[in-house]
PDB file of N, CA and C in Angstrom:
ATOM      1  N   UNK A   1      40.765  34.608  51.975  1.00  0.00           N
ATOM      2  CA  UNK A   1      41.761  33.740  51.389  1.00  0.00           C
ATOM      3  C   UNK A   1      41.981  34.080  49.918  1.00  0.00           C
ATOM      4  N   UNK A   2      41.214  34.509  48.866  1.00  0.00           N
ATOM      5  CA  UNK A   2      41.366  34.648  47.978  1.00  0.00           C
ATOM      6  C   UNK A   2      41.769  36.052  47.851  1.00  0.00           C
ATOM      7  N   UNK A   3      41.999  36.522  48.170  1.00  0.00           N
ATOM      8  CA  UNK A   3      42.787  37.823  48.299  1.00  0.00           C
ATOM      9  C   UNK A   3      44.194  37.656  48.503  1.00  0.00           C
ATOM     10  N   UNK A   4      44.468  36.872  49.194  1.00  0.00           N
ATOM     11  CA  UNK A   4      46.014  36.026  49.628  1.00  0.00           C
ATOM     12  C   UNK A   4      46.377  35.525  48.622  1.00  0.00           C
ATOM     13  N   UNK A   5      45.549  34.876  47.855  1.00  0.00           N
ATOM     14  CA  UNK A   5      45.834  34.334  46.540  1.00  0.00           C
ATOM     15  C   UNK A   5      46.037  35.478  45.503  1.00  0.00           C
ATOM     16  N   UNK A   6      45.737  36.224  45.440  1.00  0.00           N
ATOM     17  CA  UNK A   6      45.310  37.239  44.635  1.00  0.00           C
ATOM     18  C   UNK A   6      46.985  38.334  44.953  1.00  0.00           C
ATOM     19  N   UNK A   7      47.236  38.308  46.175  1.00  0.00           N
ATOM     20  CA  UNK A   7      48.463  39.216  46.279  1.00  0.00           C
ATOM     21  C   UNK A   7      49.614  38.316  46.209  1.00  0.00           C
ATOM     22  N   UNK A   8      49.698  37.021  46.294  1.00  0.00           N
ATOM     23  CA  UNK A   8      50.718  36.030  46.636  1.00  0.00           C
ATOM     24  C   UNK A   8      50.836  36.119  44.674  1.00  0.00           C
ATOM     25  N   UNK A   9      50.250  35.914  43.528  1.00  0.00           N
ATOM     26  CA  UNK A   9      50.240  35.734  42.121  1.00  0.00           C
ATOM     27  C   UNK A   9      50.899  36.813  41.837  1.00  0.00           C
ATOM     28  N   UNK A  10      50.570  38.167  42.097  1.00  0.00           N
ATOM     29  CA  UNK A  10      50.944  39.163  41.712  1.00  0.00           C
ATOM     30  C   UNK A  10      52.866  39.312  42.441  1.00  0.00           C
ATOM     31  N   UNK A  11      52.848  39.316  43.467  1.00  0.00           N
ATOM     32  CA  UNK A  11      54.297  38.644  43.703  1.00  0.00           C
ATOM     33  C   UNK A  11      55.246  38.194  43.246  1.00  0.00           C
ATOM     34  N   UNK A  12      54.170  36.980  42.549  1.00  0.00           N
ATOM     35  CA  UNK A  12      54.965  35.980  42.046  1.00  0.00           C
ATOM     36  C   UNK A  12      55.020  36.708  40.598  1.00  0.00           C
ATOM     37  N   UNK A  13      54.549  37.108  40.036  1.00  0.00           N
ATOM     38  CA  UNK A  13      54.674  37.812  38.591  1.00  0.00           C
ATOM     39  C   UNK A  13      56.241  38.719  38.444  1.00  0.00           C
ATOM     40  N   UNK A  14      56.269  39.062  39.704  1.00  0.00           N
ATOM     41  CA  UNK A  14      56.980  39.852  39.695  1.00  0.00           C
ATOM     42  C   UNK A  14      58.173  39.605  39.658  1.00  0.00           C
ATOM     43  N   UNK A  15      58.546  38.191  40.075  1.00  0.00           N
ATOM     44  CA  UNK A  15      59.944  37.620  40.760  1.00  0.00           C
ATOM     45  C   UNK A  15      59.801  36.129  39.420  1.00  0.00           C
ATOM     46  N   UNK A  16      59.395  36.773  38.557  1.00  0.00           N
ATOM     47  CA  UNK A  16      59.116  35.217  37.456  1.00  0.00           C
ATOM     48  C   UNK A  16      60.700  35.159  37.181  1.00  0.00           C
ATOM     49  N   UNK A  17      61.382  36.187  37.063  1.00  0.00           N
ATOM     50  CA  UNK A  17      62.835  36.012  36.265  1.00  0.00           C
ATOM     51  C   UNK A  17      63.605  35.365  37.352  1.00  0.00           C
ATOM     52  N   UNK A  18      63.425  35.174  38.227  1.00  0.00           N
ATOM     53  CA  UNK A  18      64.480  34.272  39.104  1.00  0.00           C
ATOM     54  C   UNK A  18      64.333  32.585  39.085  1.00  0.00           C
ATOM     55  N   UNK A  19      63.012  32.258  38.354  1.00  0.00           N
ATOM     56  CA  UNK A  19      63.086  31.359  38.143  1.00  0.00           C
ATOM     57  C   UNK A  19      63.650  30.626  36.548  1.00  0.00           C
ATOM     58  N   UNK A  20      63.953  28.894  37.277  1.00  0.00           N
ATOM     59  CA  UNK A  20      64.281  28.407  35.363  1.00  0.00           C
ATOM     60  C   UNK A  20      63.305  28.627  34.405  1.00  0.00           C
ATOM     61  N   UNK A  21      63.814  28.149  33.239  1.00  0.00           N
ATOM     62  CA  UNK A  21      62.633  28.404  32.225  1.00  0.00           C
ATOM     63  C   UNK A  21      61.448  27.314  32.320  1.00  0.00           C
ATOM     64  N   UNK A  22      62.072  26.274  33.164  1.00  0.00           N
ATOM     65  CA  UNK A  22      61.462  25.258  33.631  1.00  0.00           C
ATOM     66  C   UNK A  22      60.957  24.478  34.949  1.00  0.00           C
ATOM     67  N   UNK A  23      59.938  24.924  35.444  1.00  0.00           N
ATOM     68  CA  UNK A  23      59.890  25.100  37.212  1.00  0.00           C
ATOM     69  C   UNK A  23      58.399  24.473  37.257  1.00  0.00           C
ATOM     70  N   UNK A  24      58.457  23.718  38.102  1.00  0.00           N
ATOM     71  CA  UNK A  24      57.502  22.908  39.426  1.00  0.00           C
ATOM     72  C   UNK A  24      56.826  23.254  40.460  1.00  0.00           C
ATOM     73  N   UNK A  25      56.175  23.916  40.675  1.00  0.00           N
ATOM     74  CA  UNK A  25      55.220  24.614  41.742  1.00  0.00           C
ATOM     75  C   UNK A  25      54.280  23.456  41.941  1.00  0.00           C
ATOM     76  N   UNK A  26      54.398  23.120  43.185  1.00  0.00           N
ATOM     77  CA  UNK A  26      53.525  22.536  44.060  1.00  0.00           C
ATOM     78  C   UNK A  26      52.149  23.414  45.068  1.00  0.00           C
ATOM     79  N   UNK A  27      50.893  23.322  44.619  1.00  0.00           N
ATOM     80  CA  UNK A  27      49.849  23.962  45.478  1.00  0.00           C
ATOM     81  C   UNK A  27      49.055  22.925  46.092  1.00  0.00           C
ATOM     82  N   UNK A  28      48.227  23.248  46.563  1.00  0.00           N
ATOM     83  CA  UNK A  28      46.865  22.345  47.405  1.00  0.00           C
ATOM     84  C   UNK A  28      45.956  23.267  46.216  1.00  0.00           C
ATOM     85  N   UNK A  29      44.964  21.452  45.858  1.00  0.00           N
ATOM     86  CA  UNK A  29      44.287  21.649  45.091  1.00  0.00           C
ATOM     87  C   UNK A  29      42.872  22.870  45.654  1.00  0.00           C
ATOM     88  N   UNK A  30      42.936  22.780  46.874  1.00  0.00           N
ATOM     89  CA  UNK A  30      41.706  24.416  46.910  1.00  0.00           C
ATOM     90  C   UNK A  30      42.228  25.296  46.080  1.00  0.00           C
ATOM     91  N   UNK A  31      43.728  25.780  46.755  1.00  0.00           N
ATOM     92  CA  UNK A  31      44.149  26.752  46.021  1.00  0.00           C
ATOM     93  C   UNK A  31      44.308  26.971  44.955  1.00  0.00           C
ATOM     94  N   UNK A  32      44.069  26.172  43.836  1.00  0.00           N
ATOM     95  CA  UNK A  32      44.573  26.171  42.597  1.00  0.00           C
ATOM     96  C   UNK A  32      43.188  26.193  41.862  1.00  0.00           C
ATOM     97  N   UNK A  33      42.176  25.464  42.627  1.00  0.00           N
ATOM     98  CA  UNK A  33      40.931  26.048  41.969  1.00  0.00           C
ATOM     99  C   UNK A  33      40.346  27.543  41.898  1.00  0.00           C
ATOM    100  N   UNK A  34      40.696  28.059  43.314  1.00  0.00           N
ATOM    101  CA  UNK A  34      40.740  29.282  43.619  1.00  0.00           C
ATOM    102  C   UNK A  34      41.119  30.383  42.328  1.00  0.00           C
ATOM    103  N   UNK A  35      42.356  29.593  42.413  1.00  0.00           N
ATOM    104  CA  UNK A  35      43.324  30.647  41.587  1.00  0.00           C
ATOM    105  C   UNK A  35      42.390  30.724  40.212  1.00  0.00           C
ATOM    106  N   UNK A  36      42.432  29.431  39.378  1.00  0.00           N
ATOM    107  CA  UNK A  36      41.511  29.052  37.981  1.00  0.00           C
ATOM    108  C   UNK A  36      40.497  29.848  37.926  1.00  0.00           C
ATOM    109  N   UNK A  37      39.670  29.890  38.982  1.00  0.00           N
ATOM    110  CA  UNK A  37      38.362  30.226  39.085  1.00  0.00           C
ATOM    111  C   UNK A  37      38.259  31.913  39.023  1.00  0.00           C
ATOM    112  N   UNK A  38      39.423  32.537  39.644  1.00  0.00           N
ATOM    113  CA  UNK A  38      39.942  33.837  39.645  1.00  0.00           C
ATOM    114  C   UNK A  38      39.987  34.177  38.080  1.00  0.00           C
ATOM    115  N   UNK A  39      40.993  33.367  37.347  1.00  0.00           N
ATOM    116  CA  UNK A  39      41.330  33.785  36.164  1.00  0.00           C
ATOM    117  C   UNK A  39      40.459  33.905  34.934  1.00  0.00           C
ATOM    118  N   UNK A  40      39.409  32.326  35.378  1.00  0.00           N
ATOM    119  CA  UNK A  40      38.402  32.616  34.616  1.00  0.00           C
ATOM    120  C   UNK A  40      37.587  33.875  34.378  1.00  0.00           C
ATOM    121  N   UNK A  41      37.393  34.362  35.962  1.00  0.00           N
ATOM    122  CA  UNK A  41      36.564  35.612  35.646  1.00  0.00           C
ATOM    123  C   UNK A  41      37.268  37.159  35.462  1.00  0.00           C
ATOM    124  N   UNK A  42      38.456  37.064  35.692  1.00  0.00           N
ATOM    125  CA  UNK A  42      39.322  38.215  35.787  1.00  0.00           C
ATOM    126  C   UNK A  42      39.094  38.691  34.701  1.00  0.00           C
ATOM    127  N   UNK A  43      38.589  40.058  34.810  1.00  0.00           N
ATOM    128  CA  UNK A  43      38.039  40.656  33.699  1.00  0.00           C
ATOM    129  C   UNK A  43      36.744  40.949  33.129  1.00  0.00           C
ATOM    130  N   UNK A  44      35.967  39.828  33.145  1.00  0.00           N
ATOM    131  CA  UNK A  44      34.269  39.705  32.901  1.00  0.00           C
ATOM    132  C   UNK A  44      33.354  39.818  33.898  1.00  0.00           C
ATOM    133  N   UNK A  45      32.792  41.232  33.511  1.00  0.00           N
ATOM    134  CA  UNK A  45      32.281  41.789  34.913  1.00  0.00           C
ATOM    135  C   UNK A  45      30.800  41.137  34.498  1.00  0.00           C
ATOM    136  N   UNK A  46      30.578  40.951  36.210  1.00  0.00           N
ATOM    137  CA  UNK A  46      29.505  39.997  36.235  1.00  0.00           C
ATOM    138  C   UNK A  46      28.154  40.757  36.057  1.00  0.00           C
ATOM    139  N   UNK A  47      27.121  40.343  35.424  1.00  0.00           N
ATOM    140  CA  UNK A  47      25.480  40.991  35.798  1.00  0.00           C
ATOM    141  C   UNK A  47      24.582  40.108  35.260  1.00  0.00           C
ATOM    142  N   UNK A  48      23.311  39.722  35.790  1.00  0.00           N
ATOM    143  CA  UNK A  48      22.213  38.380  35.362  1.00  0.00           C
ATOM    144  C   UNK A  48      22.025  39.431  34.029  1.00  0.00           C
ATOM    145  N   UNK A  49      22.035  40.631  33.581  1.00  0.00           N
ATOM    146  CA  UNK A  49      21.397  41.131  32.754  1.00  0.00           C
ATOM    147  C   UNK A  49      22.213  40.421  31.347  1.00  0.00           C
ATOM    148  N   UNK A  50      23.451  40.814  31.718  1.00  0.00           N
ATOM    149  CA  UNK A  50      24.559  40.480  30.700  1.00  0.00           C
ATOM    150  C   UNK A  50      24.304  39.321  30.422  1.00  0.00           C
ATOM    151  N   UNK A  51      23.688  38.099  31.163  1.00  0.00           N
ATOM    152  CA  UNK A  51      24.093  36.493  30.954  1.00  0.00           C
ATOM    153  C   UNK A  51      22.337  36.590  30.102  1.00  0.00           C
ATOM    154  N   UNK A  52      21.596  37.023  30.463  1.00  0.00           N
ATOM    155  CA  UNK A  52      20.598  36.812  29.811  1.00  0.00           C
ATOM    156  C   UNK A  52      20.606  37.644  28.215  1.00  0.00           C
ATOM    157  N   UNK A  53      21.095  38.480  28.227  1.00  0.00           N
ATOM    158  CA  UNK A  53      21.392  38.988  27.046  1.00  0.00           C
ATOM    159  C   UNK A  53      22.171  38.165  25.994  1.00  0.00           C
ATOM    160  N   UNK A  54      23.374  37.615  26.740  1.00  0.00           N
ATOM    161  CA  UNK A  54      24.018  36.051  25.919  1.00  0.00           C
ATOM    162  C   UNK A  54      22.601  35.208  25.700  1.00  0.00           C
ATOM    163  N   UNK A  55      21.892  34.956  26.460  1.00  0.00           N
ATOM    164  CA  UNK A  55      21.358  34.108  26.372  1.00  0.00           C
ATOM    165  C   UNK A  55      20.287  34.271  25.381  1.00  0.00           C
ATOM    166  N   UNK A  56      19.120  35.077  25.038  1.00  0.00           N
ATOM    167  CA  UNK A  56      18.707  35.884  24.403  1.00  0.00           C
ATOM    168  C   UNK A  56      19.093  36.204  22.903  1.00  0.00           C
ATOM    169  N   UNK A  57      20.248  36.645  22.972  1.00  0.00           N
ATOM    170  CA  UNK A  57      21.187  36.764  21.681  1.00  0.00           C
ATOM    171  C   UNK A  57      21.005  35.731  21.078  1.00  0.00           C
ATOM    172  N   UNK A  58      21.696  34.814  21.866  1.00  0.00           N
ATOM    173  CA  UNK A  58      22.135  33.077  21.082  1.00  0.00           C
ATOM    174  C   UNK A  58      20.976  32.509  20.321  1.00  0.00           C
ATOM    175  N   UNK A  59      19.850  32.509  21.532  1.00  0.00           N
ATOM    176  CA  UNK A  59      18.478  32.077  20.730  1.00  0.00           C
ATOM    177  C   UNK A  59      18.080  32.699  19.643  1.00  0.00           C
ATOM    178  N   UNK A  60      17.762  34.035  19.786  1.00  0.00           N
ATOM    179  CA  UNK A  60      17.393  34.698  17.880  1.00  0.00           C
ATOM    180  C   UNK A  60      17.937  34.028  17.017  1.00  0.00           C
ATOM    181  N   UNK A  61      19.249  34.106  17.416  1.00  0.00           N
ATOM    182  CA  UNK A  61      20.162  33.483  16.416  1.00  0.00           C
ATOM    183  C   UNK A  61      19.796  32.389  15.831  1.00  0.00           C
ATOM    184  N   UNK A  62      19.468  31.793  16.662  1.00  0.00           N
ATOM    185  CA  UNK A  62      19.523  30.003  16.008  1.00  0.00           C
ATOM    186  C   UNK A  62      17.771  30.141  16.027  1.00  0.00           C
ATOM    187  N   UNK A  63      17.001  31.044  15.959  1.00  0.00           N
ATOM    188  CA  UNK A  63      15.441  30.782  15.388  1.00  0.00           C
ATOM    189  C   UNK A  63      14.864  30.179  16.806  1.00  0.00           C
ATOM    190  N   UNK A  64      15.052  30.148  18.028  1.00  0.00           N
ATOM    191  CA  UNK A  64      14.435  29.855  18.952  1.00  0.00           C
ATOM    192  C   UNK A  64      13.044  30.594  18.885  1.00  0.00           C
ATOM    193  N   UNK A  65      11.783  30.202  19.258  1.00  0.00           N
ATOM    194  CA  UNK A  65      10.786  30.629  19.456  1.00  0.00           C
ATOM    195  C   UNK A  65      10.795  31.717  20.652  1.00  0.00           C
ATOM    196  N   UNK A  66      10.076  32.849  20.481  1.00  0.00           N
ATOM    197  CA  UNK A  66      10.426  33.184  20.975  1.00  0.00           C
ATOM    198  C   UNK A  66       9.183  33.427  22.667  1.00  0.00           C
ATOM    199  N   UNK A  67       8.489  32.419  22.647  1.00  0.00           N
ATOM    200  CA  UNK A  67       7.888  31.998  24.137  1.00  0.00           C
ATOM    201  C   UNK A  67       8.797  30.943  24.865  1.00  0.00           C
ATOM    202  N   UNK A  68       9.509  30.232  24.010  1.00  0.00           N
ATOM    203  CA  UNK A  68      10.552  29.927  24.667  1.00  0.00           C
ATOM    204  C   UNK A  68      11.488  30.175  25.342  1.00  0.00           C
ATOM    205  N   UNK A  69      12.215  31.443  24.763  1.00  0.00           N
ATOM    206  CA  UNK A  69      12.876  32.370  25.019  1.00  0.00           C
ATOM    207  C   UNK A  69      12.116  32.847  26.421  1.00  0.00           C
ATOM    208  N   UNK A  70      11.414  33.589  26.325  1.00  0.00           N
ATOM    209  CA  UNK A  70      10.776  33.972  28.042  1.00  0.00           C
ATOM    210  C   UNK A  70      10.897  33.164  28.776  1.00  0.00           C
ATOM    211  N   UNK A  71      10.102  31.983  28.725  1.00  0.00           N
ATOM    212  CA  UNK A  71      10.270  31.191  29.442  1.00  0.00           C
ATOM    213  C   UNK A  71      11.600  30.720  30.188  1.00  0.00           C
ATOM    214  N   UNK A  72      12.657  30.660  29.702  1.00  0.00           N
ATOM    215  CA  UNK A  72      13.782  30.283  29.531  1.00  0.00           C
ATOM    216  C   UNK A  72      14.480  31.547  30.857  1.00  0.00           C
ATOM    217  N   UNK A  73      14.252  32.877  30.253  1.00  0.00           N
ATOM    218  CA  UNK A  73      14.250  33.969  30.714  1.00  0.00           C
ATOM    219  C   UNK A  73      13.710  33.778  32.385  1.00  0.00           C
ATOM    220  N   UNK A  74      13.084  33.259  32.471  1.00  0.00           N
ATOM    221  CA  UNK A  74      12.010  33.548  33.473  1.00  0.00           C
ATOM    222  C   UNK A  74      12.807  32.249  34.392  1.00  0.00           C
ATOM    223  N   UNK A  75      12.975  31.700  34.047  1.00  0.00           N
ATOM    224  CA  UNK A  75      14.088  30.207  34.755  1.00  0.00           C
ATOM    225  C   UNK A  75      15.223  30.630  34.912  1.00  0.00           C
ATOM    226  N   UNK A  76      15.595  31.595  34.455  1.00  0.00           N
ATOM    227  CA  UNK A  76      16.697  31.526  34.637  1.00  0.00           C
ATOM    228  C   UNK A  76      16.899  32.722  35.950  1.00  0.00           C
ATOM    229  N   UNK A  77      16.225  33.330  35.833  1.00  0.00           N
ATOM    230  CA  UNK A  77      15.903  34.519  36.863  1.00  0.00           C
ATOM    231  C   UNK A  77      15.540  34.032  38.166  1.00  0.00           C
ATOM    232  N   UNK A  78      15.003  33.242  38.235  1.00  0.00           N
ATOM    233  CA  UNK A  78      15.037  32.490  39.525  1.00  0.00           C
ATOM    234  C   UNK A  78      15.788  31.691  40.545  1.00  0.00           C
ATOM    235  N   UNK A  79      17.088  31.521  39.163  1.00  0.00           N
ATOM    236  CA  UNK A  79      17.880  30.282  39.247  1.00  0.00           C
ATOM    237  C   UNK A  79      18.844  32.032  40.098  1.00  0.00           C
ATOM    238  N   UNK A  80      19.017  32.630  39.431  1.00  0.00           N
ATOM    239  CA  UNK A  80      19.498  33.541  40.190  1.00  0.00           C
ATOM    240  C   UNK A  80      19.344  34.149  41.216  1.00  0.00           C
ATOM    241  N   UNK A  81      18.413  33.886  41.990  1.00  0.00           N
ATOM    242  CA  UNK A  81      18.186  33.943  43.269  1.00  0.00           C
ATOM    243  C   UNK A  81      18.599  33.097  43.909  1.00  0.00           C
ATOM    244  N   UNK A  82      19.132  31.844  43.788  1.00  0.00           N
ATOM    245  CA  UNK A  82      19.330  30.762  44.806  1.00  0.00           C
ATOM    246  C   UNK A  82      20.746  29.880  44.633  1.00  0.00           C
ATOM    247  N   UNK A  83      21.378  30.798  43.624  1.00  0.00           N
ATOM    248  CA  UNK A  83      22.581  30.149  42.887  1.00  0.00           C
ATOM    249  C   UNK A  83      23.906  31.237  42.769  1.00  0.00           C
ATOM    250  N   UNK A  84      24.744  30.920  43.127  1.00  0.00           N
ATOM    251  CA  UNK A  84      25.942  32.273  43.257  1.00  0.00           C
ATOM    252  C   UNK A  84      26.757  32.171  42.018  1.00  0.00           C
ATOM    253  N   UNK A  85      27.216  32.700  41.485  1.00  0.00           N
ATOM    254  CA  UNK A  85      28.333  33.259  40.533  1.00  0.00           C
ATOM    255  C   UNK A  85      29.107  31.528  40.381  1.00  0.00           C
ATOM    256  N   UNK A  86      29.561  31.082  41.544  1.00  0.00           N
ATOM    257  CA  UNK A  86      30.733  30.573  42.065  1.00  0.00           C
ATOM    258  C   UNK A  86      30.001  29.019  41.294  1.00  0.00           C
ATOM    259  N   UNK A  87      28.555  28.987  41.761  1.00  0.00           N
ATOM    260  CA  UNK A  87      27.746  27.643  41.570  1.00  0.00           C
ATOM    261  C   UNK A  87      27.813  26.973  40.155  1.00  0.00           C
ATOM    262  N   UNK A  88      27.262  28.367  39.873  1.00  0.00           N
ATOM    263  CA  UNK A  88      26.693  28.579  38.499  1.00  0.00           C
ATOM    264  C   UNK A  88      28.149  28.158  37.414  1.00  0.00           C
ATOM    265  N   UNK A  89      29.030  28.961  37.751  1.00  0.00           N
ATOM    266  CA  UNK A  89      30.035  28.316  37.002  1.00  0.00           C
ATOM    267  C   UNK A  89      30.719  27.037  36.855  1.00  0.00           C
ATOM    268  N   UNK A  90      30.764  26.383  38.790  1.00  0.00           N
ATOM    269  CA  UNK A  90      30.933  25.321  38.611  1.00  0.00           C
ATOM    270  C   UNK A  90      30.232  24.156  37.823  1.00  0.00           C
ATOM    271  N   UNK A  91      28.573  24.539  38.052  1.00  0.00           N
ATOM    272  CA  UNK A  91      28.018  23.293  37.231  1.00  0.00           C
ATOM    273  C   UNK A  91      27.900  23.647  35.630  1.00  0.00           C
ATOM    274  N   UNK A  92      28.482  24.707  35.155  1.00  0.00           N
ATOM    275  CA  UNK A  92      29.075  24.896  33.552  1.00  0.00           C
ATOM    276  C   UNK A  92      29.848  24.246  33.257  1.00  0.00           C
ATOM    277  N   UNK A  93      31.176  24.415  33.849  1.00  0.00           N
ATOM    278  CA  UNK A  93      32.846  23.348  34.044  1.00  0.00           C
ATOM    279  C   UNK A  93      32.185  21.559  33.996  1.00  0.00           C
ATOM    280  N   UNK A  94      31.162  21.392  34.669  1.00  0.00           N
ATOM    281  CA  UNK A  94      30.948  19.886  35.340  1.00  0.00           C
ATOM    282  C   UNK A  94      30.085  19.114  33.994  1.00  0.00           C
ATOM    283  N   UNK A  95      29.199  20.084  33.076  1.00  0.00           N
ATOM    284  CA  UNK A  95      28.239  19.613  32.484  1.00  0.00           C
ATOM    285  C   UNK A  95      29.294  19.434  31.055  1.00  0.00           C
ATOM    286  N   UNK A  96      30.357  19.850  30.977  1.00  0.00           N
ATOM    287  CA  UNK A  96      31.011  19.524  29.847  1.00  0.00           C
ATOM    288  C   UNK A  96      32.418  18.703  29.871  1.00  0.00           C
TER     289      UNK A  96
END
């Protein structure tokens, strides 16, 4: 399905000039999360290495200890075993 979504946008990119400057598109809310959720990541290629490296980074920064930091590391690595891309982002979106 998200591939459908994915060729149905590009479509639509294409045929934008036939519409007003001012237009109403009606979706079903799956689809539109779909789509969001697409855009969010379009582009930012995914890897636990990369997110821990944000993560990692951030702490030096702000003087985090750094057994904390492992620790932290070490939770989070686990969390990646049992948690998908898809999860993980949603409960980011939810906690703010």
């Amino acid at each position: 399905m998200k591939r459908n979504i994915s060729e149905a946008m590009f479509r639509l990119m294409d045929e934008l000039d036939m519409f007003p400057e001012t237009t109403m598109i009606t979706v079903q809310r799956k689809d539109l999360e779909l789509l969001v959720t697409e855009m969010f990541f379009k582009g930012d290629e995914w890897s636990n290495q990369a997110c821990l490296g944000y993560m990692e980074k951030a702490a030096i920064e702000n003087g985090v200890d750094e057994e904390i930091i492992r620790d932290i590391a070490n939770y989070m690595k686990l969390t990646f075993d049992d948690t998908s891309v898809e999860e993980a982002a949603k409960y980011y979106r939810q906690s703010y």
